[in-house]
Protein backbone atom coordinates (compact mmCIF):
# COMPACT_ATOMS: atom_id res chain seq x y z
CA UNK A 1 -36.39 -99.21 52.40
CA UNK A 2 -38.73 -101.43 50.51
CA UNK A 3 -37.76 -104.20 48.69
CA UNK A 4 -37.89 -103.94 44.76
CA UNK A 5 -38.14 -106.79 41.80
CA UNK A 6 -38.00 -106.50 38.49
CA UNK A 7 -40.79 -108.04 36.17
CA UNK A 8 -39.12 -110.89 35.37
CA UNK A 9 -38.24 -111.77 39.60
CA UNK A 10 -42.33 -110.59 40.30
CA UNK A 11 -42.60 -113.47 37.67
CA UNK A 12 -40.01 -115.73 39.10
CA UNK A 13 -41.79 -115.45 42.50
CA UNK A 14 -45.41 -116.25 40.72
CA UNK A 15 -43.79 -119.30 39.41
CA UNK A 16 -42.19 -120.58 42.86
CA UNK A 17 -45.53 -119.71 44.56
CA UNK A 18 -47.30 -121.80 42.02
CA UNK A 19 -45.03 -125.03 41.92
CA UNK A 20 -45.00 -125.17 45.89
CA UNK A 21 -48.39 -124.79 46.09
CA UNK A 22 -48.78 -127.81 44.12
CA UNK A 23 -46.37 -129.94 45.44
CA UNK A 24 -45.94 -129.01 48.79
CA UNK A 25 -49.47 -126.94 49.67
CA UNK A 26 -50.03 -123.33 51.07
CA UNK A 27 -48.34 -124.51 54.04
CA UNK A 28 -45.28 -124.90 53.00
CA UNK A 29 -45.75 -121.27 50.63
CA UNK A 30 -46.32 -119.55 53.39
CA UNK A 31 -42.84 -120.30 55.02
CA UNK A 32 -40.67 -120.30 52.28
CA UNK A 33 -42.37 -116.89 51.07
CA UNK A 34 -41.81 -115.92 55.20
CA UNK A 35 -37.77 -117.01 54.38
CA UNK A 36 -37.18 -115.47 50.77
CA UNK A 37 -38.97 -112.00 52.18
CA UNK A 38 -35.55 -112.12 55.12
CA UNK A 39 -33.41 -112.92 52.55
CA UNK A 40 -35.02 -109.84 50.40
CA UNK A 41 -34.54 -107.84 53.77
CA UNK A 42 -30.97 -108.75 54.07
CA UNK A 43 -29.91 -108.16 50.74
CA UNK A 44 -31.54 -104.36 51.19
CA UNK A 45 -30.07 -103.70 54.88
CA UNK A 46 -26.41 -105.36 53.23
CA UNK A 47 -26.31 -105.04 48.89
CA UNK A 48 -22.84 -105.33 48.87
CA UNK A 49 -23.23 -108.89 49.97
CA UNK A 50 -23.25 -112.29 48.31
CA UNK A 51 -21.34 -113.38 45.18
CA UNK A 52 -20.25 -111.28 42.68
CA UNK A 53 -21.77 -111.72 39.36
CA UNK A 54 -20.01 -109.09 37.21
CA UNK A 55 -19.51 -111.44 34.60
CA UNK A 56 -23.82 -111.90 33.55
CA UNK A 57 -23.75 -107.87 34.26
CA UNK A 58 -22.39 -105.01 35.60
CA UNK A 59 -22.35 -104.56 39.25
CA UNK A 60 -24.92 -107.78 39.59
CA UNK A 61 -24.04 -110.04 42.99
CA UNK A 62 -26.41 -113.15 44.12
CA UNK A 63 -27.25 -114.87 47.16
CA UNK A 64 -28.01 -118.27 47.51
CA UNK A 65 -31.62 -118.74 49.58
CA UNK A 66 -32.89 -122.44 49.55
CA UNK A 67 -32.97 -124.32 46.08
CA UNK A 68 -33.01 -120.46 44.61
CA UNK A 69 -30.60 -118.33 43.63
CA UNK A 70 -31.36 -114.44 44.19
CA UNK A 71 -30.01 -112.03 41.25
CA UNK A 72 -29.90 -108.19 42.74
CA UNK A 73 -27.69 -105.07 41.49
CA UNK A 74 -28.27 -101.63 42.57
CA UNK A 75 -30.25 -99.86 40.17
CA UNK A 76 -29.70 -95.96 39.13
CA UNK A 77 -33.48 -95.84 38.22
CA UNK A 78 -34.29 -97.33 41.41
CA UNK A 79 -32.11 -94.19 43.05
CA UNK A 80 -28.79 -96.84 43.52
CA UNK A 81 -31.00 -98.56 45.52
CA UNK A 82 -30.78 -102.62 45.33
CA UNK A 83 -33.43 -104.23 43.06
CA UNK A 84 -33.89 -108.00 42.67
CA UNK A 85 -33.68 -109.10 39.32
CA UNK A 86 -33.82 -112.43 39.47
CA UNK A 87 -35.22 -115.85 41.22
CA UNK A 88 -33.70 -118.99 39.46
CA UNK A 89 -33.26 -122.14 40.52
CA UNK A 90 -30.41 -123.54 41.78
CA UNK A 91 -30.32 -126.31 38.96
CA UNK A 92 -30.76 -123.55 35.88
CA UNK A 93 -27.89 -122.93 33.59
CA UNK A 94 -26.70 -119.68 35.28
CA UNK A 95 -24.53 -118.70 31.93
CA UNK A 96 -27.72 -119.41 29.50
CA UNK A 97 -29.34 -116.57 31.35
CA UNK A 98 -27.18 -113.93 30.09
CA UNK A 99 -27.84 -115.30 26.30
CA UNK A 100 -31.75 -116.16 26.57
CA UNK A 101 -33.29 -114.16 29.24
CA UNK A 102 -32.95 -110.23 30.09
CA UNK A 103 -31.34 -110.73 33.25
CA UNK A 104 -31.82 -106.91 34.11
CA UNK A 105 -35.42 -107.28 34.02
């Protein structure tokens, strides 16, 4: 199974790759892109894992991968498969998400 994101987490990821990039160099990219790609992997082999976020939406969970927090839910479109929906940093107001962003992407 492949692993899908949403627009806004393709976005999320363009963002990340940018700002380490800069800071850190392609380096430094290359593994953390290496790490969040497992943690993509294990959140398609497992989707029932990680915390349950029913609260922001139905049937949304997250994992927490580095500074990053991962948003998923399985997706009827997507054939119930898990979709990543979300890529936020650890630091962002969580509950602001659900009022200024579309957290289903």
């Amino acid at each position: 199974m492949s692993t899908r994101l949403s627009r806004l987490a393709r976005r999320d990821l363009e963002d990340i790759r940018r700002y380490t990039l800069d800071t850190w160099g392609r380096e430094q990219w290359a593994k953390y892109y290496q790490w969040l790609v497992r943690a993509f992997e294990g959140i398609m082999a497992n989707p029932d894992r990680g915390r349950d976020r029913s609260l922001f939406a139905a049937g949304m969970r997250s994992v927490k991968y580095g500074r990053h927090v991962i948003f998923f839910a399985r997706i009827q479109a997507a054939d119930n498969n898990p979709v990543i929906l979300r890529i936020v940093h650890q630091r962002r107001n969580m509950p602001a998400l659900v009022y200024f962003e579309d957290l289903d992407g």
